[in-house]
PDB file of N, CA and C in Angstrom:
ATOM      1  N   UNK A   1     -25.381  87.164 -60.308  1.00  0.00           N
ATOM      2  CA  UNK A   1     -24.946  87.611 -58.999  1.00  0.00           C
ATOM      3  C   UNK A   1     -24.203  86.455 -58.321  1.00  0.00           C
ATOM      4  N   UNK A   2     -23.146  87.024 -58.062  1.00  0.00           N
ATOM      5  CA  UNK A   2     -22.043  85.426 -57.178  1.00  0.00           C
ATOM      6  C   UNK A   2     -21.796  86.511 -55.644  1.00  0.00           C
ATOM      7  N   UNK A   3     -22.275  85.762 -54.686  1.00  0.00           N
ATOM      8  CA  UNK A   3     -22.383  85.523 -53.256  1.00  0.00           C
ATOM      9  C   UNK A   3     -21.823  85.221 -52.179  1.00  0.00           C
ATOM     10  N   UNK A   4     -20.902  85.675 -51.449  1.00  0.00           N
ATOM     11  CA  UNK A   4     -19.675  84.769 -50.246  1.00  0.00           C
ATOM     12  C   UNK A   4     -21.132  84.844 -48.959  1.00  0.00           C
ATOM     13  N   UNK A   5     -21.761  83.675 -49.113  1.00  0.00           N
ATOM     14  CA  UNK A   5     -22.584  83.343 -47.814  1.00  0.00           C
ATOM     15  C   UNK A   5     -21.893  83.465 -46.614  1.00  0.00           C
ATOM     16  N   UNK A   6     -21.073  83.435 -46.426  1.00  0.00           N
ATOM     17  CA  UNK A   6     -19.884  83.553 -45.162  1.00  0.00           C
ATOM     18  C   UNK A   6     -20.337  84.697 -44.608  1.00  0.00           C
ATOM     19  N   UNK A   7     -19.419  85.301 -45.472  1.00  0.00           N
ATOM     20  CA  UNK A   7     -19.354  87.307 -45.116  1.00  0.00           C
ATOM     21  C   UNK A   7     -20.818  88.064 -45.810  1.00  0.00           C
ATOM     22  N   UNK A   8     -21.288  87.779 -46.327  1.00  0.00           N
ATOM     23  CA  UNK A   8     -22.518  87.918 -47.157  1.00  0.00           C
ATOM     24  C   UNK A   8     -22.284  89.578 -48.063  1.00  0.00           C
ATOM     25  N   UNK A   9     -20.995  88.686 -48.986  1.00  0.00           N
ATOM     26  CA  UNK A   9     -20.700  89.828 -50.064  1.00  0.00           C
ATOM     27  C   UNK A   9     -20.731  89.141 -50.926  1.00  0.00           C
ATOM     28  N   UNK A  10     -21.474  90.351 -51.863  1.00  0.00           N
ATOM     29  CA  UNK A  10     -21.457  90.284 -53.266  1.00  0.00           C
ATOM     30  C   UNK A  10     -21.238  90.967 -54.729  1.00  0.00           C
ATOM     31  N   UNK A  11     -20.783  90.178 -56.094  1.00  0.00           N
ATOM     32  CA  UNK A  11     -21.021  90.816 -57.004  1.00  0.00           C
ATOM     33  C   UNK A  11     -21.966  90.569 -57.935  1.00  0.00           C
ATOM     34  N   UNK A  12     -21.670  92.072 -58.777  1.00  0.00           N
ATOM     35  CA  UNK A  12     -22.927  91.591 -59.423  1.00  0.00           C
ATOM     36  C   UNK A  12     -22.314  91.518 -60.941  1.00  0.00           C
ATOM     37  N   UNK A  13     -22.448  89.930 -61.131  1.00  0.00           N
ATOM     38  CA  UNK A  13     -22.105  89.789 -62.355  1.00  0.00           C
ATOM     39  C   UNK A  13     -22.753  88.305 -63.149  1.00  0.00           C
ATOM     40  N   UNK A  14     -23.035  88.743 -63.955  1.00  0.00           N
ATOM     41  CA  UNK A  14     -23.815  87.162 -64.821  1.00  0.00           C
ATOM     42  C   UNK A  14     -23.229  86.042 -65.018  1.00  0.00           C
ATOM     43  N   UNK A  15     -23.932  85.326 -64.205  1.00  0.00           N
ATOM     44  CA  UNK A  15     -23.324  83.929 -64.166  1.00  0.00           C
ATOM     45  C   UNK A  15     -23.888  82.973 -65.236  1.00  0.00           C
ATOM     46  N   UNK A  16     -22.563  82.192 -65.949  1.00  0.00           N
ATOM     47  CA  UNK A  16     -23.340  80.968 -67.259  1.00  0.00           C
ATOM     48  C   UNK A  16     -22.872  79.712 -67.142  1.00  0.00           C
ATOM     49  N   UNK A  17     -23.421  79.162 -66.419  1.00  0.00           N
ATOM     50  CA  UNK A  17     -23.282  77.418 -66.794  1.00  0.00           C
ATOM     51  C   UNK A  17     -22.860  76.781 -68.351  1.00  0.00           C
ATOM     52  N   UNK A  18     -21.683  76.947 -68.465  1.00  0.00           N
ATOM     53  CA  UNK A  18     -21.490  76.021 -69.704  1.00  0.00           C
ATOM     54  C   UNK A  18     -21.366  74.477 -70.140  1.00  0.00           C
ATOM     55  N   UNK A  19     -22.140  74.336 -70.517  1.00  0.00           N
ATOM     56  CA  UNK A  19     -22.171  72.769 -70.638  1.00  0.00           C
ATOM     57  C   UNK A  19     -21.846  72.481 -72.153  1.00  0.00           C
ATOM     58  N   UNK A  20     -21.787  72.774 -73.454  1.00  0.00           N
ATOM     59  CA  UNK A  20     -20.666  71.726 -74.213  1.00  0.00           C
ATOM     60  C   UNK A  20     -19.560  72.099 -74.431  1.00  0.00           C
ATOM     61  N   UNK A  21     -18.924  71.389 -75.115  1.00  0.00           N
ATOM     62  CA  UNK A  21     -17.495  71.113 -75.470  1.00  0.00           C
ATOM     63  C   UNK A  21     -17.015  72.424 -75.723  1.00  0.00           C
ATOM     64  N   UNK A  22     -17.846  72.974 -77.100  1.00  0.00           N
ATOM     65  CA  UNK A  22     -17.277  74.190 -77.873  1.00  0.00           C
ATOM     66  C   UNK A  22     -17.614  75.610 -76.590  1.00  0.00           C
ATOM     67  N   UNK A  23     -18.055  75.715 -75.963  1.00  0.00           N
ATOM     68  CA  UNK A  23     -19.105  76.378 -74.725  1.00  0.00           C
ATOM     69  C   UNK A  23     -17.227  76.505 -73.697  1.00  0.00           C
ATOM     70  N   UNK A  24     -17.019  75.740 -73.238  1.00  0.00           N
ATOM     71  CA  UNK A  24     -16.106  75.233 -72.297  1.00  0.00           C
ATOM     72  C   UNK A  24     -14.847  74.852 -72.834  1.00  0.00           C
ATOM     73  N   UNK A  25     -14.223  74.766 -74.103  1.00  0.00           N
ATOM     74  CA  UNK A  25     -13.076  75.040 -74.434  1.00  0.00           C
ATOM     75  C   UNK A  25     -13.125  76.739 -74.753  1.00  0.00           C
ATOM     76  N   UNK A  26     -14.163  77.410 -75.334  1.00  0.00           N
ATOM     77  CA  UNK A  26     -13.891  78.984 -75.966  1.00  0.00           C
ATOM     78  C   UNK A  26     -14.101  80.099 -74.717  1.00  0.00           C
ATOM     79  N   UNK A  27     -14.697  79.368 -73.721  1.00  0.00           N
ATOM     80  CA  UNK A  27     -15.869  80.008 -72.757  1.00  0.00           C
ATOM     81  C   UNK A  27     -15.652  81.571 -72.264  1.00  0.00           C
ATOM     82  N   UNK A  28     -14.015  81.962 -71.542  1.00  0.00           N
ATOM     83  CA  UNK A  28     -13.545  83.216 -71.101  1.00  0.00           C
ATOM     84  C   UNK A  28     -13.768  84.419 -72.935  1.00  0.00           C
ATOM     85  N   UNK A  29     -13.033  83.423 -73.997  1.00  0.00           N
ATOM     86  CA  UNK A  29     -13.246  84.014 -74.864  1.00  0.00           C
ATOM     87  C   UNK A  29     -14.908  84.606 -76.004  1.00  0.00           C
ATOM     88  N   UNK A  30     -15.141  84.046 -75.531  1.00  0.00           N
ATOM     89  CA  UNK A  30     -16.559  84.216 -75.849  1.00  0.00           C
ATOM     90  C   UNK A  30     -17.518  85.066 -75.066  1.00  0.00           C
ATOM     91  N   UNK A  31     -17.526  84.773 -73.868  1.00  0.00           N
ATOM     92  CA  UNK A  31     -18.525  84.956 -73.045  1.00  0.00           C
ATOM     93  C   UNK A  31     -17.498  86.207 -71.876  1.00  0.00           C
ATOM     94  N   UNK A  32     -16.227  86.820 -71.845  1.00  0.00           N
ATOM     95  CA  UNK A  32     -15.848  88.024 -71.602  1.00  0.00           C
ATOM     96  C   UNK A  32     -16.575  89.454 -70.553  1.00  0.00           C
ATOM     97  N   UNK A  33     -16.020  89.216 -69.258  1.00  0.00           N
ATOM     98  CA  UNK A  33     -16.149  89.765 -68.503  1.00  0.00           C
ATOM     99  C   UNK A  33     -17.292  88.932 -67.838  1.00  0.00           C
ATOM    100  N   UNK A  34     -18.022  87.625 -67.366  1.00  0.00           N
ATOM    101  CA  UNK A  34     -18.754  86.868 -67.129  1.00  0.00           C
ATOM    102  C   UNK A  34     -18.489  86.297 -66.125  1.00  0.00           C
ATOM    103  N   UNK A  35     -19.552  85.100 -65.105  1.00  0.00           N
ATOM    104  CA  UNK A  35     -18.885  84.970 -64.465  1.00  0.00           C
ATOM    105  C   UNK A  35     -19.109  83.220 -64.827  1.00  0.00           C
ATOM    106  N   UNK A  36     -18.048  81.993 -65.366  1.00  0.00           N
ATOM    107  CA  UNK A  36     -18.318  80.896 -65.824  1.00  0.00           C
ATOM    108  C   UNK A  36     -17.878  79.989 -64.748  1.00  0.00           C
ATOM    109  N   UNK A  37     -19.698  79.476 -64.822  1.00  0.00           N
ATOM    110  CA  UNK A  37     -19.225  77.634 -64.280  1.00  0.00           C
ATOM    111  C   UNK A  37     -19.195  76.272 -64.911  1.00  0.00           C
ATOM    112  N   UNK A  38     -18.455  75.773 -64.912  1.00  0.00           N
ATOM    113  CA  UNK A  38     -18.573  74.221 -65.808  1.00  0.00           C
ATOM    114  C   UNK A  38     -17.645  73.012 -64.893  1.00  0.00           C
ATOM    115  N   UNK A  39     -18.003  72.092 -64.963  1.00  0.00           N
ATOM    116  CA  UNK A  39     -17.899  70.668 -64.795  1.00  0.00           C
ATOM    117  C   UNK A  39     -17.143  70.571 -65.293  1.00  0.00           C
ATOM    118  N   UNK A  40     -16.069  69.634 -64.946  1.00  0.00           N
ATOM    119  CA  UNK A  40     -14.794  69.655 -65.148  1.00  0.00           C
ATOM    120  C   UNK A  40     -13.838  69.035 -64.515  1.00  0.00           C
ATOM    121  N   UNK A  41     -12.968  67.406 -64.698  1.00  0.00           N
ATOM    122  CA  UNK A  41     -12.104  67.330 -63.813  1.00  0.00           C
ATOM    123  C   UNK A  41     -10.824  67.320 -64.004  1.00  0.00           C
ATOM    124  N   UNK A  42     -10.521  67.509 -65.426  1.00  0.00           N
ATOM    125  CA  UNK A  42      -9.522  67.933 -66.260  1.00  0.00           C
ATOM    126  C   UNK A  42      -8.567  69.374 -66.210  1.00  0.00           C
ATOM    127  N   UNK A  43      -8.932  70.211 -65.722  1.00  0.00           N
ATOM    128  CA  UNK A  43      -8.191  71.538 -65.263  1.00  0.00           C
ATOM    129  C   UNK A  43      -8.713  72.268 -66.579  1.00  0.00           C
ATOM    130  N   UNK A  44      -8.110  73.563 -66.554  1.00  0.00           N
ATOM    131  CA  UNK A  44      -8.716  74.498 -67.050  1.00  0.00           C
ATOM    132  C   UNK A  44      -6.895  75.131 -68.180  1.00  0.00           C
ATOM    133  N   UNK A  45      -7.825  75.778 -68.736  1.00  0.00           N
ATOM    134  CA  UNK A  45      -6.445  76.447 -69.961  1.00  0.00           C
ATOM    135  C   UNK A  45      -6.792  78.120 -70.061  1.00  0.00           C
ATOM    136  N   UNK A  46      -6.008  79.016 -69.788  1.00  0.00           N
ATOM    137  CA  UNK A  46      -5.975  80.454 -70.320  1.00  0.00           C
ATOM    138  C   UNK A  46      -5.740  80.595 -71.445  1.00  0.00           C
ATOM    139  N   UNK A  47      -5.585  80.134 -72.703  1.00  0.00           N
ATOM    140  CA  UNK A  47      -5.244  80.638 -73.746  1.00  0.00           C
ATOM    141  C   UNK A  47      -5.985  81.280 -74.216  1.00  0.00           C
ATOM    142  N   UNK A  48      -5.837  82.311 -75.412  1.00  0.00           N
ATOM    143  CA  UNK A  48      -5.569  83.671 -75.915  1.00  0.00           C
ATOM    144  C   UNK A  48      -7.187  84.364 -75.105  1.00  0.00           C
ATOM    145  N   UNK A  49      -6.941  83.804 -73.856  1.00  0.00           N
ATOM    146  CA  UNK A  49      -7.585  84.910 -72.547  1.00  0.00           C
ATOM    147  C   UNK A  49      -6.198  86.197 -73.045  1.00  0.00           C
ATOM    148  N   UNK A  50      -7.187  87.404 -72.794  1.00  0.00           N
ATOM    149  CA  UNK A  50      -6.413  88.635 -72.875  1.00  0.00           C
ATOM    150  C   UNK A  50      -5.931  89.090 -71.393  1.00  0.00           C
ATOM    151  N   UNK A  51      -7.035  88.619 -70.897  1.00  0.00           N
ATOM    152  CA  UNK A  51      -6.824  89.192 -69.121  1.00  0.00           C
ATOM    153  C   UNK A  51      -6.867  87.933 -68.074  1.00  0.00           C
ATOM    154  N   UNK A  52      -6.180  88.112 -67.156  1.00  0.00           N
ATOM    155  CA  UNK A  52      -5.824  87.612 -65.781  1.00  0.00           C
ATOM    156  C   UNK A  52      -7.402  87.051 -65.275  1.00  0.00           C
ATOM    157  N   UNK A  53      -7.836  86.332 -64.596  1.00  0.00           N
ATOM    158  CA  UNK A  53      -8.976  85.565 -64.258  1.00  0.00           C
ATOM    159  C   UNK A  53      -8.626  84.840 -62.907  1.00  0.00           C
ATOM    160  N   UNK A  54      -9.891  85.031 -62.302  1.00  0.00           N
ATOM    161  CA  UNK A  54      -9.475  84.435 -60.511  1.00  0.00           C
ATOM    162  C   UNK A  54     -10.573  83.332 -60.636  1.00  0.00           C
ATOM    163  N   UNK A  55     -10.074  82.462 -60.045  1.00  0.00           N
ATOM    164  CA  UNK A  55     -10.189  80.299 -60.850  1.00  0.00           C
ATOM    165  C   UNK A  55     -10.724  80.123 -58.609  1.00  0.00           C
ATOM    166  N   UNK A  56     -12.567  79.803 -58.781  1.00  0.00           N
ATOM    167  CA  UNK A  56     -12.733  78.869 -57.918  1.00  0.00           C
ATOM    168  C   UNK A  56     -12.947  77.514 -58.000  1.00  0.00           C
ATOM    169  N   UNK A  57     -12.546  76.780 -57.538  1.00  0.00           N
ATOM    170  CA  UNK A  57     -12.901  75.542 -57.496  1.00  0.00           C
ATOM    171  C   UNK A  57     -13.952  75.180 -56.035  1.00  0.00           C
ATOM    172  N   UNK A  58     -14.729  74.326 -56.608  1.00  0.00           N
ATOM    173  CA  UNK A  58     -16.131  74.394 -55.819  1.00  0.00           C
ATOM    174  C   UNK A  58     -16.313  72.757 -54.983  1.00  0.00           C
ATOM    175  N   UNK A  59     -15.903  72.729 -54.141  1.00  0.00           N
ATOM    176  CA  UNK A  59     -16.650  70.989 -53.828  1.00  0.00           C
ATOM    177  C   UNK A  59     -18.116  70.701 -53.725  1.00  0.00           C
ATOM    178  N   UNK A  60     -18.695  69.725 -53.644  1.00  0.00           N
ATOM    179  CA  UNK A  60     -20.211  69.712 -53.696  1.00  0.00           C
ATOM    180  C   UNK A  60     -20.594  70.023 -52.879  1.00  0.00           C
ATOM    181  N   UNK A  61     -20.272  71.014 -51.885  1.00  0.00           N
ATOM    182  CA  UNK A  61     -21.532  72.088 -50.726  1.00  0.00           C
ATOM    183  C   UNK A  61     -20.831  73.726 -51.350  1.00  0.00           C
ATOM    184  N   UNK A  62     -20.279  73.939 -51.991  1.00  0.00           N
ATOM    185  CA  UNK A  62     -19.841  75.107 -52.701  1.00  0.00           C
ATOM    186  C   UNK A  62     -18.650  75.844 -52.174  1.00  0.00           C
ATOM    187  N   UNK A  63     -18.139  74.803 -51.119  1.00  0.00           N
ATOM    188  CA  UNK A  63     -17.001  75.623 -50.438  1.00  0.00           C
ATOM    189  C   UNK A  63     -15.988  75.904 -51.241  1.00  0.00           C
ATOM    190  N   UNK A  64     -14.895  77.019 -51.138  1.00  0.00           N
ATOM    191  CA  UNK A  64     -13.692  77.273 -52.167  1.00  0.00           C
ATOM    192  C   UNK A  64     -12.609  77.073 -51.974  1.00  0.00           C
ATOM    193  N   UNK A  65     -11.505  76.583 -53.119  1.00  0.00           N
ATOM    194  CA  UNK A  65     -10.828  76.881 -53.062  1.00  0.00           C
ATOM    195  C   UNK A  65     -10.159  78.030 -54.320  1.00  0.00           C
ATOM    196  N   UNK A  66      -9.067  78.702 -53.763  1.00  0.00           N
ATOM    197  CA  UNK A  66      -9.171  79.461 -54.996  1.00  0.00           C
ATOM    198  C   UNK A  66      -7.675  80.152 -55.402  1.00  0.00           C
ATOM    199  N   UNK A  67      -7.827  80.408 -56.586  1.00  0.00           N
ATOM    200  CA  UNK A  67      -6.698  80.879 -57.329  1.00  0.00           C
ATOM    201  C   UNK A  67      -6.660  81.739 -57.586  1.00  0.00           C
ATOM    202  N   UNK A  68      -5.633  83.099 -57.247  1.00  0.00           N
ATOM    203  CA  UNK A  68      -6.592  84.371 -57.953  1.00  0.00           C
ATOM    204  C   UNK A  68      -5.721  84.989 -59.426  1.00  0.00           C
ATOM    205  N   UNK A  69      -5.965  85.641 -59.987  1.00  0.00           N
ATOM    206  CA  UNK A  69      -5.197  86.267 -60.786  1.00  0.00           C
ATOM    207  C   UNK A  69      -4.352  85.100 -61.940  1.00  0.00           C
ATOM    208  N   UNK A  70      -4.964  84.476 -62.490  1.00  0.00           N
ATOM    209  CA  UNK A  70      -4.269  83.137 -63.207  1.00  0.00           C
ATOM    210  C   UNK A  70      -4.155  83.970 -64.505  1.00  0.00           C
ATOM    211  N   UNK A  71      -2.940  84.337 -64.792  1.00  0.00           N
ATOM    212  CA  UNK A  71      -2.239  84.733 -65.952  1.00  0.00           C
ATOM    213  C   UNK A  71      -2.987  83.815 -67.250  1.00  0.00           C
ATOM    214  N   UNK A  72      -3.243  84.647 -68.760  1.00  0.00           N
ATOM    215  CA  UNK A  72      -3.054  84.468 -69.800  1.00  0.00           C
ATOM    216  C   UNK A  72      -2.265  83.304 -70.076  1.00  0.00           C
ATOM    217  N   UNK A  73      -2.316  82.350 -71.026  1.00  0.00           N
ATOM    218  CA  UNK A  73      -1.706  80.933 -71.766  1.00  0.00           C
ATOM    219  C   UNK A  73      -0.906  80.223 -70.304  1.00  0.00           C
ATOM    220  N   UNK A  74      -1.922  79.907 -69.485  1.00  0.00           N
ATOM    221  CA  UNK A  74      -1.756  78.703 -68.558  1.00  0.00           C
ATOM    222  C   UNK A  74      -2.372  78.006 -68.561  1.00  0.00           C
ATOM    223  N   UNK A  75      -1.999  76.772 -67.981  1.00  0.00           N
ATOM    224  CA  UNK A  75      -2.687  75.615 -68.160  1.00  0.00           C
ATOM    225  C   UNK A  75      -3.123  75.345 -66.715  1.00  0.00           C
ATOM    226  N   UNK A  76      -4.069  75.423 -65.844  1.00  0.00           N
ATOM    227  CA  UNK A  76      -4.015  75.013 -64.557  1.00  0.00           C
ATOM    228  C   UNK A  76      -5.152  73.761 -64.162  1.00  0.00           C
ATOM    229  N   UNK A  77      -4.795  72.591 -63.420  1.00  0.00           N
ATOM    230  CA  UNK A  77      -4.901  71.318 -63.146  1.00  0.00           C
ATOM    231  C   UNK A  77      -4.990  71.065 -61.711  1.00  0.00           C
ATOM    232  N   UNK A  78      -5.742  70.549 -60.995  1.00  0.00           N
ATOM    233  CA  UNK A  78      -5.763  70.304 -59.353  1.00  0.00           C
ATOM    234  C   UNK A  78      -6.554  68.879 -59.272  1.00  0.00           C
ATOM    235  N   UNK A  79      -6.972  68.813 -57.828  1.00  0.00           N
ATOM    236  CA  UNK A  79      -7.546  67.406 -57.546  1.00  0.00           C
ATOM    237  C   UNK A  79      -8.661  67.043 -58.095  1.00  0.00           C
ATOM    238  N   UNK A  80      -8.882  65.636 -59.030  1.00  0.00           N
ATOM    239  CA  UNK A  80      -9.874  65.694 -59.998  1.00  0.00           C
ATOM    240  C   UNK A  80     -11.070  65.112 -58.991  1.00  0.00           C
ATOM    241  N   UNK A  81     -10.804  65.113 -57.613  1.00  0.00           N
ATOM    242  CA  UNK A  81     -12.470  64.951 -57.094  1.00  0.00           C
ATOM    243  C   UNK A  81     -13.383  66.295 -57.055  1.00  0.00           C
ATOM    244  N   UNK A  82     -12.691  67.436 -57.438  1.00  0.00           N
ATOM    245  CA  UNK A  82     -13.412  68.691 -57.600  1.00  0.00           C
ATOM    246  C   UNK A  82     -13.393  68.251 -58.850  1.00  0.00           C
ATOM    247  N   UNK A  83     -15.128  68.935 -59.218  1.00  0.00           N
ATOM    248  CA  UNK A  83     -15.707  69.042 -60.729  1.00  0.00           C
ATOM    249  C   UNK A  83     -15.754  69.774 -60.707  1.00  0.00           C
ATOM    250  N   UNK A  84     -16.524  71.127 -59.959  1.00  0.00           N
ATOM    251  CA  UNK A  84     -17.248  72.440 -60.442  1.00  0.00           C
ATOM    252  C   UNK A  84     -16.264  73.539 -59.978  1.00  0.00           C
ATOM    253  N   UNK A  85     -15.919  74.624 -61.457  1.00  0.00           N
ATOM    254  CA  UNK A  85     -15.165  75.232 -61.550  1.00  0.00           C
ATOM    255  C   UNK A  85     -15.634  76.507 -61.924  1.00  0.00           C
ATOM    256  N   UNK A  86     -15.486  78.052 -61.208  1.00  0.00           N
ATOM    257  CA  UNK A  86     -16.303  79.062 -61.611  1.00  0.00           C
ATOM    258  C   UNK A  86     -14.774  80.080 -61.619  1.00  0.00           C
ATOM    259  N   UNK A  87     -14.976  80.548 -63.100  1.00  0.00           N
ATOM    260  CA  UNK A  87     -14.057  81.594 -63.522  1.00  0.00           C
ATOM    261  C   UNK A  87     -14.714  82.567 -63.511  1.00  0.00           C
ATOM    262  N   UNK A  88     -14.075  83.853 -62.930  1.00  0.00           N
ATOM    263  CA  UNK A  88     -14.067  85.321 -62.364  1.00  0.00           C
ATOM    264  C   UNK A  88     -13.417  86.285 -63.155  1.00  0.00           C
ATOM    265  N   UNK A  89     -14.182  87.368 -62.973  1.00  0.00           N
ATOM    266  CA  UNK A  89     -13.017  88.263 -63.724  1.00  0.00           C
ATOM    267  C   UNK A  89     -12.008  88.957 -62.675  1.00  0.00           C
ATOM    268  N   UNK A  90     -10.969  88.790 -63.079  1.00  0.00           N
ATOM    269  CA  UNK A  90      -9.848  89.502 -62.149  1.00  0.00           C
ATOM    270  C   UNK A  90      -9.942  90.343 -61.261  1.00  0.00           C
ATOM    271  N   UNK A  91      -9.531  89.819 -59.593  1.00  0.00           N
ATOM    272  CA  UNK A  91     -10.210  91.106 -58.641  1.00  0.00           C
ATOM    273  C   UNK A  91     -11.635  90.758 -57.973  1.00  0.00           C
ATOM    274  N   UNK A  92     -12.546  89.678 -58.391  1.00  0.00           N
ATOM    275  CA  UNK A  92     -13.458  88.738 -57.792  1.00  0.00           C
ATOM    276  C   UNK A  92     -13.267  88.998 -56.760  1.00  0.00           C
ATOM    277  N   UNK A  93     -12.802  87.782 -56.842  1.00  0.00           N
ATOM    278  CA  UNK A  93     -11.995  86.686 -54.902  1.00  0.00           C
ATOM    279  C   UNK A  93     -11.410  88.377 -54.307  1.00  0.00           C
ATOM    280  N   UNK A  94     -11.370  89.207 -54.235  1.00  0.00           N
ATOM    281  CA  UNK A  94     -10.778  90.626 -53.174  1.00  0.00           C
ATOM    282  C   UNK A  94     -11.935  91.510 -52.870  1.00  0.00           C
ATOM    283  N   UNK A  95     -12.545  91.628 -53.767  1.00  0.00           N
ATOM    284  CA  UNK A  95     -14.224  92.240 -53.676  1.00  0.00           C
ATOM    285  C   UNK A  95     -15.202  90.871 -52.948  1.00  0.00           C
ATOM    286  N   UNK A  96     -15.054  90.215 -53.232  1.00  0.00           N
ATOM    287  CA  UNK A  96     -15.892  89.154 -52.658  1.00  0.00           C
ATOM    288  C   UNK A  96     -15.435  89.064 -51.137  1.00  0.00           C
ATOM    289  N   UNK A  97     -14.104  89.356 -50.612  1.00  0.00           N
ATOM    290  CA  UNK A  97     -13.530  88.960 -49.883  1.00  0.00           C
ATOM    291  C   UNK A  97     -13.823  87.448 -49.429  1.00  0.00           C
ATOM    292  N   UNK A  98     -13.414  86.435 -49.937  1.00  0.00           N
ATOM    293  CA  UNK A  98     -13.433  85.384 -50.333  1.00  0.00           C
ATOM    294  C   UNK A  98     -12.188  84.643 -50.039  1.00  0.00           C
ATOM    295  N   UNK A  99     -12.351  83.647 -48.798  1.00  0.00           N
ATOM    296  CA  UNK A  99     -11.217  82.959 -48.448  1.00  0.00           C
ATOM    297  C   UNK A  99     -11.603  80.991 -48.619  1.00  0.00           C
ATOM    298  N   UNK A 100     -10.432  80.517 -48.209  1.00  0.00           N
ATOM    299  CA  UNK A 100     -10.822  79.174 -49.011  1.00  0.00           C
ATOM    300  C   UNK A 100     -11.516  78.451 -47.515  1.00  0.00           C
ATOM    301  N   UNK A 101     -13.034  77.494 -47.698  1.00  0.00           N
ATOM    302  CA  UNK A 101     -13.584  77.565 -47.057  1.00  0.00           C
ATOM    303  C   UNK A 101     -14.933  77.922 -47.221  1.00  0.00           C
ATOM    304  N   UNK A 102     -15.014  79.360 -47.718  1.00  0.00           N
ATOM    305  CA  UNK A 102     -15.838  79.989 -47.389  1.00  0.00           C
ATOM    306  C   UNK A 102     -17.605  79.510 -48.286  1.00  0.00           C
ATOM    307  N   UNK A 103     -18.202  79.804 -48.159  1.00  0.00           N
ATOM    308  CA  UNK A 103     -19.171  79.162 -49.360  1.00  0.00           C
ATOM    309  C   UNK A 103     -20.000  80.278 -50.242  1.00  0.00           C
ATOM    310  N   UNK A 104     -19.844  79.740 -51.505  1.00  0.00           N
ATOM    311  CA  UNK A 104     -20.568  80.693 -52.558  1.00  0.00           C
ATOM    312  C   UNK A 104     -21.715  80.682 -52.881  1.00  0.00           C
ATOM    313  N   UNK A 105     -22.460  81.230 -53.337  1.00  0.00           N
ATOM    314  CA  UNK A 105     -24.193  80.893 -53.740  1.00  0.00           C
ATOM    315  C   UNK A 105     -24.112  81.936 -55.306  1.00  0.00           C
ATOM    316  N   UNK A 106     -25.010  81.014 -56.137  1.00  0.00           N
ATOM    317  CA  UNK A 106     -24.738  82.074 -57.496  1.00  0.00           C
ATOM    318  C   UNK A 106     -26.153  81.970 -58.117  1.00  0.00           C
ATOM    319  N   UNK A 107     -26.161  82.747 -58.996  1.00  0.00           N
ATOM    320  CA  UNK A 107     -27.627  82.340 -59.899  1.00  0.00           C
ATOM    321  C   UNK A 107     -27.308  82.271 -61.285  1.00  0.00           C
ATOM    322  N   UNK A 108     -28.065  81.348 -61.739  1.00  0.00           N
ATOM    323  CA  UNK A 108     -27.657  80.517 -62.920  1.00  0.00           C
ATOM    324  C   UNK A 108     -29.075  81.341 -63.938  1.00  0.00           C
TER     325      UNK A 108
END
């Protein structure tokens, strides 16, 4: 379940902390229709993602910023003092109604 404490909306979808390498390079592909968080200050890659994915980036009180709809074979990269990064399935961040700011709460 991922949470906009703000507006106090939610979905309901399973959230997975990925923590190794093989976990967090395959992760959208593997783990499909999910909702993934991992550590990270390196940016993130869409490849052979089939579908579009909405990209939060989390600072350490969980506030967002966010990307929505990040196309298939991209590479996307931002400020490496954000670590924690939670990929959505497409359409998240609009159901969540979810603006940047706002703060998330999830269960792991």
């Amino acid at each position: 379940m991922v949470t906009n404490s703000t507006l106090g909306t939610s979905i309901n979808v399973e959230v997975i902390d990925l923590k190794n390498l093989k976990e967090k390079t395959f992760g959208e592909i593997i783990f499909s229709k999910k909702a993934l968080i991992l550590n990270t200050r390196f940016g993130i890659h869409t490849f052979f993602v089939k579908n579009p994915l909405d990209i939060i980036i989390l600072d350490n009180r969980n506030r967002v910023k966010i990307i929505k709809n990040l196309k298939p074979n991209r590479i996307f990269v931002w400020n490496p003092k954000f670590s924690k990064v939670l990929e959505l399935p497409n359409g998240s961040v609009d159901n969540l109604k979810l603006n940047i700011g706002h703060i998330l709460k999830f269960d792991l």
